[in-house]
Protein backbone atom coordinates (compact mmCIF):
# COMPACT_ATOMS: atom_id res chain seq x y z
CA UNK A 1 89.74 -0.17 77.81
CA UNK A 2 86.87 -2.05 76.78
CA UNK A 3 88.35 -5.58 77.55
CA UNK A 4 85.83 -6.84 80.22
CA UNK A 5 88.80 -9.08 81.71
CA UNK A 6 91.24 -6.29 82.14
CA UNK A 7 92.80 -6.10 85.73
CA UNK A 8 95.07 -3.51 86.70
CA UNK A 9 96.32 -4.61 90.26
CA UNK A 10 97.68 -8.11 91.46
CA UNK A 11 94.51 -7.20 94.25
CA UNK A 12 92.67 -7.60 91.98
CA UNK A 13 93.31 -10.58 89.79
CA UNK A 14 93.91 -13.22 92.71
CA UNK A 15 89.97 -13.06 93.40
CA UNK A 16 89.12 -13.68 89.76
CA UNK A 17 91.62 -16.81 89.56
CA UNK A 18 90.09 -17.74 93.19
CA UNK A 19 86.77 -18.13 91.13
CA UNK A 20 88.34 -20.30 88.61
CA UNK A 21 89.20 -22.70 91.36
CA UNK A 22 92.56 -21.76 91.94
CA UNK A 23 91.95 -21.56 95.98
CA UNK A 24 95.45 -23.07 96.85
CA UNK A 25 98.59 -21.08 97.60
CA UNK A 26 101.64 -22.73 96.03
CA UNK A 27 105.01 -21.88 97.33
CA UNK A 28 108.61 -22.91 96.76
CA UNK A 29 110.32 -25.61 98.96
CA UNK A 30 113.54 -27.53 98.95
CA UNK A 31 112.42 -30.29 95.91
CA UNK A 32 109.40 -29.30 94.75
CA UNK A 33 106.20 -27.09 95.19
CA UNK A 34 103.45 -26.89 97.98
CA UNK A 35 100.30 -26.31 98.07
CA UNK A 36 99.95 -24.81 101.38
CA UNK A 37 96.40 -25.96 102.44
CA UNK A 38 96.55 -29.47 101.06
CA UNK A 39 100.11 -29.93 102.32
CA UNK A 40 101.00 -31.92 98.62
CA UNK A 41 104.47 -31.70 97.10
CA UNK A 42 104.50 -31.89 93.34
CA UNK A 43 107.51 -32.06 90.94
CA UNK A 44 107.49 -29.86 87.61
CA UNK A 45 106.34 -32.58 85.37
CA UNK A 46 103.24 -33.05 87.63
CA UNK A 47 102.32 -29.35 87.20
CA UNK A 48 100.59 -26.99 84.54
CA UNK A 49 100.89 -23.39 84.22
CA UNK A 50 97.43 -22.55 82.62
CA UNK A 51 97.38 -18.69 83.37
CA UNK A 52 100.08 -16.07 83.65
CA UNK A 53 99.56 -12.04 84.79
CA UNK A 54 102.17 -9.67 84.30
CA UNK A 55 101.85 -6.68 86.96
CA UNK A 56 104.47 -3.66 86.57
CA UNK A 57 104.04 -0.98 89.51
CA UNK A 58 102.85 2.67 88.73
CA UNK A 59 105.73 4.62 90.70
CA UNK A 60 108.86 1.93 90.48
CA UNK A 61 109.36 -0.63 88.44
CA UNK A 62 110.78 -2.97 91.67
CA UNK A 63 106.86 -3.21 92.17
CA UNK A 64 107.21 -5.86 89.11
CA UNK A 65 105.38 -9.32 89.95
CA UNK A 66 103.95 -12.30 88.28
CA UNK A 67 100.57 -14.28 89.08
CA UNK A 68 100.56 -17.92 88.22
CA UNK A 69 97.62 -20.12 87.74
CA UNK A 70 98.84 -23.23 88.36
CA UNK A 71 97.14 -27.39 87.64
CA UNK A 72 98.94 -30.36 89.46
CA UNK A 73 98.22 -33.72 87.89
CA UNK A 74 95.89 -34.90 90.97
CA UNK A 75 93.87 -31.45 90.27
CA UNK A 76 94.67 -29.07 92.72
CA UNK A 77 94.37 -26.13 91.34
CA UNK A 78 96.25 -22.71 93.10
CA UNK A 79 98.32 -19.59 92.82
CA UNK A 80 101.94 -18.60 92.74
CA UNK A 81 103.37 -15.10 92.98
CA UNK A 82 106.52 -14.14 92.29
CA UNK A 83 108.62 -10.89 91.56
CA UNK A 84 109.89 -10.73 88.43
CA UNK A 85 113.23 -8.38 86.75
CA UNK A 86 115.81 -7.84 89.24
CA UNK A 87 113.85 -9.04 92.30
CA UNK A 88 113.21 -12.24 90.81
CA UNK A 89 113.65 -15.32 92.78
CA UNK A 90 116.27 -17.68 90.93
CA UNK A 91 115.91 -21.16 92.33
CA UNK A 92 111.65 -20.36 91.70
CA UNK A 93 112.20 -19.18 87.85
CA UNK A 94 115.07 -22.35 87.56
CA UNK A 95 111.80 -24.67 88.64
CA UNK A 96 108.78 -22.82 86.68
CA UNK A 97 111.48 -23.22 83.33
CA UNK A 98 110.41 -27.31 83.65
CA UNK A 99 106.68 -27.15 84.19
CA UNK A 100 104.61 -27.12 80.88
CA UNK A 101 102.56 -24.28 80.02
CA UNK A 102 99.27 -24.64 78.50
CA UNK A 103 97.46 -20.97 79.33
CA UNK A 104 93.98 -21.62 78.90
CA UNK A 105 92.28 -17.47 77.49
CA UNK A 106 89.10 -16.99 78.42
């Protein structure tokens, strides 16, 4: 593939994003979302998903996972994995169903 923006591996994509400005690690708590390094909870209606990265593993398709690039409203900017297909985590894709999407291609 010719596609200069083509990434095969999760490994590889979080770097990329990192470069965008997505340096925070956002992870799932009782009411809301963190940002791990800024300690901030946000609610979805005071987050954006702006990019979204499919990964499906070579040998087993349990190796299945989804990157987020993810914009709170004060503009902290970070990441979110999370498995998706059977592995997925409910109470994570229940959440990520309320937060707007505006993907932003580049």
């Amino acid at each position: 593939m010719s596609d200069k923006n083509y990434m095969t591996t999760l490994s590889q994509m979080i770097p990329k994003l990192r470069e965008k400005g997505y340096v925070n690690d956002f992870e799932m708590i009782d009411g809301g979302m963190l940002s791990k390094q800024t300690n901030e909870a946000f609610q979805p209606e005071e987050l954006t998903i702006e990019r979204v990265y499919r990964f499906e593993g070579d040998s087993s398709p349990d190796d299945s996972s989804v990157l987020y690039g993810v914009k709170a409203s004060n503009g902290v900017k970070g990441i979110l994995i999370d498995a998706y297909g059977a592995d997925d985590d409910d109470d994570l894709a229940e959440f990520l169903r309320k937060v707007k999407v505006e993907e932003i291609h580049d």
